[in-house]
PDB file of N, CA and C in Angstrom:
ATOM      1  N   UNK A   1     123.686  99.657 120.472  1.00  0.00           N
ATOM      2  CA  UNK A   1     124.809  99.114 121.225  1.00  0.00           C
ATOM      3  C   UNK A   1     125.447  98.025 120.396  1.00  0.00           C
ATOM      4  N   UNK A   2     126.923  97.910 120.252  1.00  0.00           N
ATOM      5  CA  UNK A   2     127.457  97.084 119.752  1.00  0.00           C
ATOM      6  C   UNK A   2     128.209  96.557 120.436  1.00  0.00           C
ATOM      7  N   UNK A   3     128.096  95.198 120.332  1.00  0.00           N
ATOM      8  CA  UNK A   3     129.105  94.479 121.160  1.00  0.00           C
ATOM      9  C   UNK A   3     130.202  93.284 120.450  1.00  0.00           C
ATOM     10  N   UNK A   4     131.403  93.025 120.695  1.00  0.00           N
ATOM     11  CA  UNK A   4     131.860  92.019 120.159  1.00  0.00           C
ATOM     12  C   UNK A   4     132.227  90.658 121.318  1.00  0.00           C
ATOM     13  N   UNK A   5     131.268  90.180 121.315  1.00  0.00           N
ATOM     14  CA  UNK A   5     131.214  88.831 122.156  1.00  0.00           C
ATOM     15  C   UNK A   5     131.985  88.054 121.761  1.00  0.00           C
ATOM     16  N   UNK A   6     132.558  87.106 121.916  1.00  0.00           N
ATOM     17  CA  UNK A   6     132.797  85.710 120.909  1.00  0.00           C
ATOM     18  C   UNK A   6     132.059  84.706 121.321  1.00  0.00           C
ATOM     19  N   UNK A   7     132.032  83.900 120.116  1.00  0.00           N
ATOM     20  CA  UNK A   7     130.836  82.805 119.650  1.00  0.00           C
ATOM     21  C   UNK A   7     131.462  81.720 120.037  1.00  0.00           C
ATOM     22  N   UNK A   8     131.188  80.486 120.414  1.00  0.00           N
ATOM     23  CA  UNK A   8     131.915  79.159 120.594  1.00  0.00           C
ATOM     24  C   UNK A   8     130.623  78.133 119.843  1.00  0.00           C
ATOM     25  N   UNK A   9     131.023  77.339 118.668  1.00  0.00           N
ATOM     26  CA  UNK A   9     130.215  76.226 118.178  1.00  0.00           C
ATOM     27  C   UNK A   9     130.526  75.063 118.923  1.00  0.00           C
ATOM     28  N   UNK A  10     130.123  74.080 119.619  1.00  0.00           N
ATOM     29  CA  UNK A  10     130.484  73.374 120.401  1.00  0.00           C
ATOM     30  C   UNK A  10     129.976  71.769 120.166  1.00  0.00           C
ATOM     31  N   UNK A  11     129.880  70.759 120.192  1.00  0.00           N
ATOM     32  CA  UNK A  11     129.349  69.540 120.228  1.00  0.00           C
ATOM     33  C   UNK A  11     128.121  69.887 120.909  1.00  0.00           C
ATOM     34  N   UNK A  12     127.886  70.144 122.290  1.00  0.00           N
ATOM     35  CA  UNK A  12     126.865  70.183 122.162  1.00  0.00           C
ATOM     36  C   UNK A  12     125.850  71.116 122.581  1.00  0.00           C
ATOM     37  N   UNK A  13     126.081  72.766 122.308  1.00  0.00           N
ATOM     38  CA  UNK A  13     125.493  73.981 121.116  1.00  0.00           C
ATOM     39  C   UNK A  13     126.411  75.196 121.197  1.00  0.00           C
ATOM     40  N   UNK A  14     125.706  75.719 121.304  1.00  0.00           N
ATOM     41  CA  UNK A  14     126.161  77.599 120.506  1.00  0.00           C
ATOM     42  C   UNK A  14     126.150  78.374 121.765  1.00  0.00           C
ATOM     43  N   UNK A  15     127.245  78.754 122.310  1.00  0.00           N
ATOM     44  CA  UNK A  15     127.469  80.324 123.341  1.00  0.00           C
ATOM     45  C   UNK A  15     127.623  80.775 122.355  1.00  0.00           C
ATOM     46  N   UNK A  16     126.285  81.939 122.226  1.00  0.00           N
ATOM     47  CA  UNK A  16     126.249  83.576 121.686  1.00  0.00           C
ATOM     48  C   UNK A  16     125.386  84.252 122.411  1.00  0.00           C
ATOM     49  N   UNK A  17     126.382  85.759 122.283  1.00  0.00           N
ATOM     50  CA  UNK A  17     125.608  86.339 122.889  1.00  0.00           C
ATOM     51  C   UNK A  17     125.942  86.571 124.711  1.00  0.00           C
ATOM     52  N   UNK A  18     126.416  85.743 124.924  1.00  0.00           N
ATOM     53  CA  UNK A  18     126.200  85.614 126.593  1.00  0.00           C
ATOM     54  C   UNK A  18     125.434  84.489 126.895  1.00  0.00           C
ATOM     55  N   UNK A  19     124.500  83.667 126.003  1.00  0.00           N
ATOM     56  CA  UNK A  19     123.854  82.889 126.440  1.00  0.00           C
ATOM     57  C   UNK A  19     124.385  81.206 125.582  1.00  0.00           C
ATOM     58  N   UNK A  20     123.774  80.290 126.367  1.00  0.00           N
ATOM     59  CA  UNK A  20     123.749  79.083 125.629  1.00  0.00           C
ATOM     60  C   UNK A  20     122.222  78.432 125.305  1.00  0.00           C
ATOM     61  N   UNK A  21     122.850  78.008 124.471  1.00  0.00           N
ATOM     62  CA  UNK A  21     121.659  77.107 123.642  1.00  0.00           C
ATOM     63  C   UNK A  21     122.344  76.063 123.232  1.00  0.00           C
ATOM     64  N   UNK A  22     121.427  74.941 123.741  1.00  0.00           N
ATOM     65  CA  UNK A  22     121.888  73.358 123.141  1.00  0.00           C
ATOM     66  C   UNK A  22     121.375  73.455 121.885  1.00  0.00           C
ATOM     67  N   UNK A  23     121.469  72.136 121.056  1.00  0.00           N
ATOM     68  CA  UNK A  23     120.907  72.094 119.879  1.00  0.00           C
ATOM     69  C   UNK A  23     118.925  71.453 119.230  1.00  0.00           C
ATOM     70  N   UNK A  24     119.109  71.001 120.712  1.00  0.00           N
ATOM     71  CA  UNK A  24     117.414  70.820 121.040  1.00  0.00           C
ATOM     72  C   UNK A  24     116.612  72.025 120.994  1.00  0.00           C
ATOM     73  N   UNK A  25     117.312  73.229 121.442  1.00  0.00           N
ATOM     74  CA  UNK A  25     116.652  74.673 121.664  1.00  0.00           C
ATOM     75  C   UNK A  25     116.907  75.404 120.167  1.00  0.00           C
ATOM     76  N   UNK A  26     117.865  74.977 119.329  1.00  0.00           N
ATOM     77  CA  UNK A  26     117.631  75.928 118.093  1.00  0.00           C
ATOM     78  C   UNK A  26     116.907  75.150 117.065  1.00  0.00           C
ATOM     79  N   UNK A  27     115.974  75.890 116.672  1.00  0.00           N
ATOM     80  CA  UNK A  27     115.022  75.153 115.701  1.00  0.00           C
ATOM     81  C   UNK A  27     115.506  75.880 114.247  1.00  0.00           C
ATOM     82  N   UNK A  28     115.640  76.916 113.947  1.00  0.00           N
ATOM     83  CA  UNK A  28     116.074  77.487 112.521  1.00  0.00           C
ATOM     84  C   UNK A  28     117.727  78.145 113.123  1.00  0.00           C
ATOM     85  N   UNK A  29     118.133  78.469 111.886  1.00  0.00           N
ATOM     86  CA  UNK A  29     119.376  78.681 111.649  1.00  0.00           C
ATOM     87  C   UNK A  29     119.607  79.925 110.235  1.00  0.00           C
ATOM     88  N   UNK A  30     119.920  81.009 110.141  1.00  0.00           N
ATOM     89  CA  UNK A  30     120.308  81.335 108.947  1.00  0.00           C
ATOM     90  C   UNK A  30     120.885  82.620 108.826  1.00  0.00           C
ATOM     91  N   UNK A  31     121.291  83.077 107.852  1.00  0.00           N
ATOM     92  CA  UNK A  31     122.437  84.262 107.836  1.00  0.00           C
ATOM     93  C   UNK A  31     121.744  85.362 106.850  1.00  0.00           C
ATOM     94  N   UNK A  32     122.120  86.833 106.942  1.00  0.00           N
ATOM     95  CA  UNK A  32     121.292  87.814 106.274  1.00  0.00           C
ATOM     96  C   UNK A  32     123.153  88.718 105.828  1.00  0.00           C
ATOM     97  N   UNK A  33     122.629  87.916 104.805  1.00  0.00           N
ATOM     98  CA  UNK A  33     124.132  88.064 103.722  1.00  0.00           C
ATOM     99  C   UNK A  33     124.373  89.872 103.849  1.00  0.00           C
ATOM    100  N   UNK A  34     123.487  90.331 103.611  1.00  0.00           N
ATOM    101  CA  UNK A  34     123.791  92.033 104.025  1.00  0.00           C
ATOM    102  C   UNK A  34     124.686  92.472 104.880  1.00  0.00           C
ATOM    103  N   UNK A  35     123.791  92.327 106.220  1.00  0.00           N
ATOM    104  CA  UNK A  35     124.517  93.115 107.084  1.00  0.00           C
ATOM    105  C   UNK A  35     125.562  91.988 107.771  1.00  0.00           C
ATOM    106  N   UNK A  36     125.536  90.943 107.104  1.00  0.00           N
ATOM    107  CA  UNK A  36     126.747  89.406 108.241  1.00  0.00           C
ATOM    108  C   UNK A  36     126.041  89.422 109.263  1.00  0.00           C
ATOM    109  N   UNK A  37     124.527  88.749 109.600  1.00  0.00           N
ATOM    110  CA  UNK A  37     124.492  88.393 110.398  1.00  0.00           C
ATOM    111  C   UNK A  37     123.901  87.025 110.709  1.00  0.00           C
ATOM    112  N   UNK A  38     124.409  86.467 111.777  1.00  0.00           N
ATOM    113  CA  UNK A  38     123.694  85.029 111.886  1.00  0.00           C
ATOM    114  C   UNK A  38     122.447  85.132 112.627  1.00  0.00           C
ATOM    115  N   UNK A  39     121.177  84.757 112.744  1.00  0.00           N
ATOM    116  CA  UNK A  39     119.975  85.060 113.047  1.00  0.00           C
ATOM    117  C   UNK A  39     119.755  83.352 112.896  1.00  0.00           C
ATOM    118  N   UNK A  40     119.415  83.301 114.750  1.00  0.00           N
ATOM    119  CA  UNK A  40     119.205  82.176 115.326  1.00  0.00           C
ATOM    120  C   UNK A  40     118.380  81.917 115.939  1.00  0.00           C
ATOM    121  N   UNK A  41     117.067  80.961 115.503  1.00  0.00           N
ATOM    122  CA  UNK A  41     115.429  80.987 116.290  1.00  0.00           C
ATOM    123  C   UNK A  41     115.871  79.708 117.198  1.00  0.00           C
ATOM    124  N   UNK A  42     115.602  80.117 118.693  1.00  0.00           N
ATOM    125  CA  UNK A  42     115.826  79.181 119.274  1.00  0.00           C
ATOM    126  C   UNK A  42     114.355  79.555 120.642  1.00  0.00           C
ATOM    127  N   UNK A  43     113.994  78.287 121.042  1.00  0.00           N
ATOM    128  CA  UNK A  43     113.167  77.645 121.553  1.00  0.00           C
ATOM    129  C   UNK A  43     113.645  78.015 123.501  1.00  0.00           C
ATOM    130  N   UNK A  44     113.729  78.632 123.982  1.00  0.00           N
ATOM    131  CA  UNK A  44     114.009  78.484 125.577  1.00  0.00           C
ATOM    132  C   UNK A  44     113.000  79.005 126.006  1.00  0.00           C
ATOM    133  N   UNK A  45     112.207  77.968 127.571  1.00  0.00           N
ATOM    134  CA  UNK A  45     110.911  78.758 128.598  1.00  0.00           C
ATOM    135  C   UNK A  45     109.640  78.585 127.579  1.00  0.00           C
ATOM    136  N   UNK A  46     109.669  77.576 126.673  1.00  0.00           N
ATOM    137  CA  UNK A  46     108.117  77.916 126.015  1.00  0.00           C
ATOM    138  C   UNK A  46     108.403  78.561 125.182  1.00  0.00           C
ATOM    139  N   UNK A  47     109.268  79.691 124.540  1.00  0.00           N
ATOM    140  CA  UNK A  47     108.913  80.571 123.945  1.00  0.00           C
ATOM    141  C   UNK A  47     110.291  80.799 122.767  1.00  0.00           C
ATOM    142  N   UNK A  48     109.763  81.133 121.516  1.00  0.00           N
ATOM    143  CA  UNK A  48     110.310  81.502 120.262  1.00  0.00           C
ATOM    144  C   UNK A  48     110.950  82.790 120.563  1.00  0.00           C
ATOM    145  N   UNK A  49     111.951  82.662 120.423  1.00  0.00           N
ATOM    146  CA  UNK A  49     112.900  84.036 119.920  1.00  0.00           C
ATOM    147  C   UNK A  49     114.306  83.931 119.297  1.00  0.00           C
ATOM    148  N   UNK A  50     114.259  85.163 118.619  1.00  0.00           N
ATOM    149  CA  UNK A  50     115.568  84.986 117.405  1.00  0.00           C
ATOM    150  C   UNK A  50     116.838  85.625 118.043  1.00  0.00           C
ATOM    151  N   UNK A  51     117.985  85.232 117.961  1.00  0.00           N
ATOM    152  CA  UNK A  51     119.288  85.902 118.465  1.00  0.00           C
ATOM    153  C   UNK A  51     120.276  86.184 116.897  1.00  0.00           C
ATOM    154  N   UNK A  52     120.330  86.945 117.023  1.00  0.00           N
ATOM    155  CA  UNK A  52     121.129  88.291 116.029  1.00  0.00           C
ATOM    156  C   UNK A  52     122.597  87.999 116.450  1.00  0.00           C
ATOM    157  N   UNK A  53     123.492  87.158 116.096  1.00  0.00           N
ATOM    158  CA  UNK A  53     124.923  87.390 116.224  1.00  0.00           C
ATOM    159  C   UNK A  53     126.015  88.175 114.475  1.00  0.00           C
ATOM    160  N   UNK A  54     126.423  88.968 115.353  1.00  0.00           N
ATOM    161  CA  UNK A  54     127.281  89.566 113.901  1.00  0.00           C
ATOM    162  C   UNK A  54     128.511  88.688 114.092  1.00  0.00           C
ATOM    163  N   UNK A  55     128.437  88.037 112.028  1.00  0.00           N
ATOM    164  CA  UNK A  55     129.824  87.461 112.026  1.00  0.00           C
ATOM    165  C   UNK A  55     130.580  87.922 110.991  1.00  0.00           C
ATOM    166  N   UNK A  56     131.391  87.440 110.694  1.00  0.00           N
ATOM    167  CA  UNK A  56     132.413  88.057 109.340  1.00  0.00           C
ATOM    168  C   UNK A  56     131.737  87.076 108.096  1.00  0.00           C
ATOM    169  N   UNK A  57     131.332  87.831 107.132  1.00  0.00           N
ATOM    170  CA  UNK A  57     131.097  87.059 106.005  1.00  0.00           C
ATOM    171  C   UNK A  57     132.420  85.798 105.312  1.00  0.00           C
ATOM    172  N   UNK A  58     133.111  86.446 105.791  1.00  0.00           N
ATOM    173  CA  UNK A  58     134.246  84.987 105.459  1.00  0.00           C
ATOM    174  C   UNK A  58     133.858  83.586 105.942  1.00  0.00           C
ATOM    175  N   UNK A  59     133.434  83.947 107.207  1.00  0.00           N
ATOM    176  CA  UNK A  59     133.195  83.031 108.582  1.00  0.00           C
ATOM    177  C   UNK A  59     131.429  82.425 108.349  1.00  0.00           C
ATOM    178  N   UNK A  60     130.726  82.679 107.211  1.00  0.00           N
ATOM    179  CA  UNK A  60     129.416  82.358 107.441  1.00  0.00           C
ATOM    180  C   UNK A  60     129.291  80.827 106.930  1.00  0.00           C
ATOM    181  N   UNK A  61     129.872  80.644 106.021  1.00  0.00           N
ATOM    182  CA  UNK A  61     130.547  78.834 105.400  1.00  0.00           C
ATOM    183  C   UNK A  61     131.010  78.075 106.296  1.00  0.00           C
ATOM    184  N   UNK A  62     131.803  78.303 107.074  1.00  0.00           N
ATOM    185  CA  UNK A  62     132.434  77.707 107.904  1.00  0.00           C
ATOM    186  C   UNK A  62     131.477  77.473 109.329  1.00  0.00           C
ATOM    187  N   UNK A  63     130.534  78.766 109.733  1.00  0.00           N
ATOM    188  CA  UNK A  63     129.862  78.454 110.689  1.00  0.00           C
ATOM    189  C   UNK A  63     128.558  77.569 110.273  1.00  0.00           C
ATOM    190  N   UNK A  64     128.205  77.720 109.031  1.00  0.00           N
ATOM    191  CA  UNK A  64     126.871  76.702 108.709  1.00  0.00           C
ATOM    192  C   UNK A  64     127.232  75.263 108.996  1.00  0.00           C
ATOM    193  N   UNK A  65     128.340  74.904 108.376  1.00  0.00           N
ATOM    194  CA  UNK A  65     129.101  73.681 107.718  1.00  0.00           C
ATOM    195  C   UNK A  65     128.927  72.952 109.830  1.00  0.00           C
ATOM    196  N   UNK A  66     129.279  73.721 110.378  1.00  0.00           N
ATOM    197  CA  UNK A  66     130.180  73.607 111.453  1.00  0.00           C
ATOM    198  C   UNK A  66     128.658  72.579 112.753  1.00  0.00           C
ATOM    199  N   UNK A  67     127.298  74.089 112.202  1.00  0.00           N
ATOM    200  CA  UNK A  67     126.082  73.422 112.788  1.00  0.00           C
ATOM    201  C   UNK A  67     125.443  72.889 112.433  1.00  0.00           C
ATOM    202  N   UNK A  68     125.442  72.477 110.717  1.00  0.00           N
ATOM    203  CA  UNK A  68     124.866  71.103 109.993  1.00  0.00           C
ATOM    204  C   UNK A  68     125.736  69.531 110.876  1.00  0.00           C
ATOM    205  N   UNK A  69     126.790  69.814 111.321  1.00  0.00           N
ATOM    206  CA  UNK A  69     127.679  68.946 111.279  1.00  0.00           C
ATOM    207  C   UNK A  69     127.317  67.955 113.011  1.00  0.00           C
ATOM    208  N   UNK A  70     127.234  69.395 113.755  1.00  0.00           N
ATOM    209  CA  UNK A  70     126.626  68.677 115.191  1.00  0.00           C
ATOM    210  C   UNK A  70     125.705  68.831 115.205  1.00  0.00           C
ATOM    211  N   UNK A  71     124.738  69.611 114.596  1.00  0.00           N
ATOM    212  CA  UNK A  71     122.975  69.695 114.702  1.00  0.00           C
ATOM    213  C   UNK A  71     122.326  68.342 114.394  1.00  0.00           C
ATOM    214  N   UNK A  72     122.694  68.125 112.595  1.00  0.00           N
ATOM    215  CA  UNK A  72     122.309  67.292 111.895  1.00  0.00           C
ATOM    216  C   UNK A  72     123.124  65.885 111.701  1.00  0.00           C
ATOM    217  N   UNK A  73     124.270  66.112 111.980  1.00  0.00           N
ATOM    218  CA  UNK A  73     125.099  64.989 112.175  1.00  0.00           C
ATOM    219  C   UNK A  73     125.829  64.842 110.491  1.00  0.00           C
ATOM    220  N   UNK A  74     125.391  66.169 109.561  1.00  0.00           N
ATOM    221  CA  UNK A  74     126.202  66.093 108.314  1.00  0.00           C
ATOM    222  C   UNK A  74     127.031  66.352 108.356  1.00  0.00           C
TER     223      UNK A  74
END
């Protein structure tokens, strides 16, 4: 199944997917240059799991930059 959701980076976290996650709940962050995808380990209920958002490789710079910036405050 493919879906095209849209993503919102936000102050304070990430709608993907259908779901939200603050930035307390994502613990890793990273992109699988292949297929464009962003692959996001986030923390909700106790429990570890990764969310798979497809983005445009144009868009993978801009989305790192974007959650170093409110994650980490770089």
């Amino acid at each position: 199944i493919f879906s095209k959701n849209k993503m919102y980076i936000g102050e304070n976290g990430i709608l993907a997917n259908s779901n939200f996650y603050n930035y307390k709940q994502l613990k890793k962050w990273g992109f699988d240059k292949e297929s464009s995808d962003l692959v996001l380990q986030v923390k909700k209920d106790n429990q570890n799991t990764n969310e798979i958002v497809k983005v445009k490789k144009d868009d993978m710079e801009t989305i790192n930059k974007l959650i170093r910036k409110y994650k980490l405050n770089k």
